[in-house]
Protein backbone atom coordinates (compact mmCIF):
# COMPACT_ATOMS: atom_id res chain seq x y z
CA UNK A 1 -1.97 11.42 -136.93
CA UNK A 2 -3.09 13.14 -133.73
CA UNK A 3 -6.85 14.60 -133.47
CA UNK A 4 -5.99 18.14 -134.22
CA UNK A 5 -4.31 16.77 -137.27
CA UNK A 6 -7.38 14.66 -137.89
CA UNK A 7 -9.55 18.07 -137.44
CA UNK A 8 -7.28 20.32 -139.74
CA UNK A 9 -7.65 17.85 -141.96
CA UNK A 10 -11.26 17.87 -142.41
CA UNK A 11 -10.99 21.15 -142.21
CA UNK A 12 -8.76 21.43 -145.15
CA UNK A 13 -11.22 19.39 -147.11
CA UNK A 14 -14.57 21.00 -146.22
CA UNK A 15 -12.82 24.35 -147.35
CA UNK A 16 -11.91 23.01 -150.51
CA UNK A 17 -15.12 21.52 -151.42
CA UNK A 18 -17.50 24.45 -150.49
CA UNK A 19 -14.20 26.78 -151.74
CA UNK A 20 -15.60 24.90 -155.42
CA UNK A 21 -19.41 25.46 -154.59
CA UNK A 22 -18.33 28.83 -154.35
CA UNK A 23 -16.61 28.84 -157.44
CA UNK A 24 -19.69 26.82 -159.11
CA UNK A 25 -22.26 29.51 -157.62
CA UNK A 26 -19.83 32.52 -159.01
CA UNK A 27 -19.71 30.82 -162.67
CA UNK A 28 -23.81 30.49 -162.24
CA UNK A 29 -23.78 33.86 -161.85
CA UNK A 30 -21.63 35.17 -164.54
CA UNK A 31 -23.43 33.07 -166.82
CA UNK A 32 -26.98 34.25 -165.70
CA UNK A 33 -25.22 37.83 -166.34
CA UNK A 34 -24.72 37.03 -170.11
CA UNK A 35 -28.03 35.53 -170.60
CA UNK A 36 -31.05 37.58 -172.26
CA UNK A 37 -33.45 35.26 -171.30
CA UNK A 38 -36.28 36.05 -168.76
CA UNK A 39 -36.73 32.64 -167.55
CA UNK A 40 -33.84 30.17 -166.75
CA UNK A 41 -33.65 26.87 -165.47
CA UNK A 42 -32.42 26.61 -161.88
CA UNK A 43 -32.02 23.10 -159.95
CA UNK A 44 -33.47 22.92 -156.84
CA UNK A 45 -32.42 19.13 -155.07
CA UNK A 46 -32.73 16.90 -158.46
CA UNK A 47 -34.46 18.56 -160.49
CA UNK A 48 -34.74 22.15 -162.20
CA UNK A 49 -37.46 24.16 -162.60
CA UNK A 50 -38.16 27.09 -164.62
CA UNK A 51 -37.61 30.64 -162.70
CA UNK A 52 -37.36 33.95 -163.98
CA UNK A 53 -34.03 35.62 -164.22
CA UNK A 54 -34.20 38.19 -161.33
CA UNK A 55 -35.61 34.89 -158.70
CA UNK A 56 -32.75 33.44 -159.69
CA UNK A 57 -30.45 35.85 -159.08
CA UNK A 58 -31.41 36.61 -155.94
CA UNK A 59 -30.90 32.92 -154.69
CA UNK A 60 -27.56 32.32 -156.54
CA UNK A 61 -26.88 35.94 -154.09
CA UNK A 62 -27.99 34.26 -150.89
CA UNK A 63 -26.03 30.83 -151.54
CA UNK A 64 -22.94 32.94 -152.46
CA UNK A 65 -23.22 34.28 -149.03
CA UNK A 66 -23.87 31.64 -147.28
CA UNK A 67 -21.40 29.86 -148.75
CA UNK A 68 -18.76 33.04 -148.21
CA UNK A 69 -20.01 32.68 -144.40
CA UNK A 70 -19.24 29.00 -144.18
CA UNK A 71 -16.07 29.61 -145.68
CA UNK A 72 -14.94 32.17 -143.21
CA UNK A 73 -16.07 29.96 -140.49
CA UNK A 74 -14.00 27.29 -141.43
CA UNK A 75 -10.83 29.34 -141.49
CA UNK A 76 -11.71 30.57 -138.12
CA UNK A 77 -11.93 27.01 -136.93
CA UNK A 78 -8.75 26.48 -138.85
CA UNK A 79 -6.65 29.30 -137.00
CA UNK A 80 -8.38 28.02 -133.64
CA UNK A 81 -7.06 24.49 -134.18
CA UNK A 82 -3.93 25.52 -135.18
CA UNK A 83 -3.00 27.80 -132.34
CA UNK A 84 -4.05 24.49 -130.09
CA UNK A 85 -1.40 21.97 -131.86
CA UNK A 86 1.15 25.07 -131.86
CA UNK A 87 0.61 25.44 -127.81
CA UNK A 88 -0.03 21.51 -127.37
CA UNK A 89 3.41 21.26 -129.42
CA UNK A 90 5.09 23.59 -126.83
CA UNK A 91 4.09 21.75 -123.81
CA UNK A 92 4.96 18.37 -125.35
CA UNK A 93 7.97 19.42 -126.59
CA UNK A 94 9.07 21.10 -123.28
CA UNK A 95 8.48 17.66 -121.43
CA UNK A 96 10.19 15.40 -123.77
CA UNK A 97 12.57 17.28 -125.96
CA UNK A 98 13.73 15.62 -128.60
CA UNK A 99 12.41 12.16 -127.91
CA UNK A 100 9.44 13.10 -129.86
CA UNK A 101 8.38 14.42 -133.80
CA UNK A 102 5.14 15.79 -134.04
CA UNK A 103 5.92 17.06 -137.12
CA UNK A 104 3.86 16.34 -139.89
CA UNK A 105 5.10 14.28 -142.69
């Protein structure tokens, strides 16, 4: 597979890992939403801690954007790599026809 195909690759995975953060963080969320409690336990590295609901909230907010950021970045890198294989395709193509797939499989 040739680098760009190595790179959209990686690229495909990242995006689907922090595409189920995202999904994780929006659940965290909903389920804060529902819950009358005033403090809630929130894990921060290994452990979790005890917070109160609005602290919470507010950092389940930030992640989700950061992780909405990250996201968009990596579809931007996405496009970016694929316009490259699309114009490296061209030239390759143009200089040896049909002697070569670069067609995924």
């Amino acid at each position: 597979m040739p680098i760009q195909g190595t790179k959209i690759e990686e690229n495909r995975l990242d995006w689907l890992t922090n595409g189920e953060a995202n999904e994780s963080l929006e659940d965290a969320g909903n389920e804060l939403i529902l819950s009358d409690e005033d403090v809630v336990r929130f894990q921060v590295g290994e452990i979790f801690t005890h917070m109160p609901k609005e602290e919470v909230e507010n950092r389940l907010e930030s992640m989700k954007e950061e992780a909405d950021k990250k996201l968009e970045r990596l579809e931007e890198e996405k496009e970016s790599i694929l316009a490259q294989m699309t114009e490296l395709k061209k030239i390759m193509y143009g200089k040896f026809k049909d002697a070569i797939n670069l067609e995924e499989d």
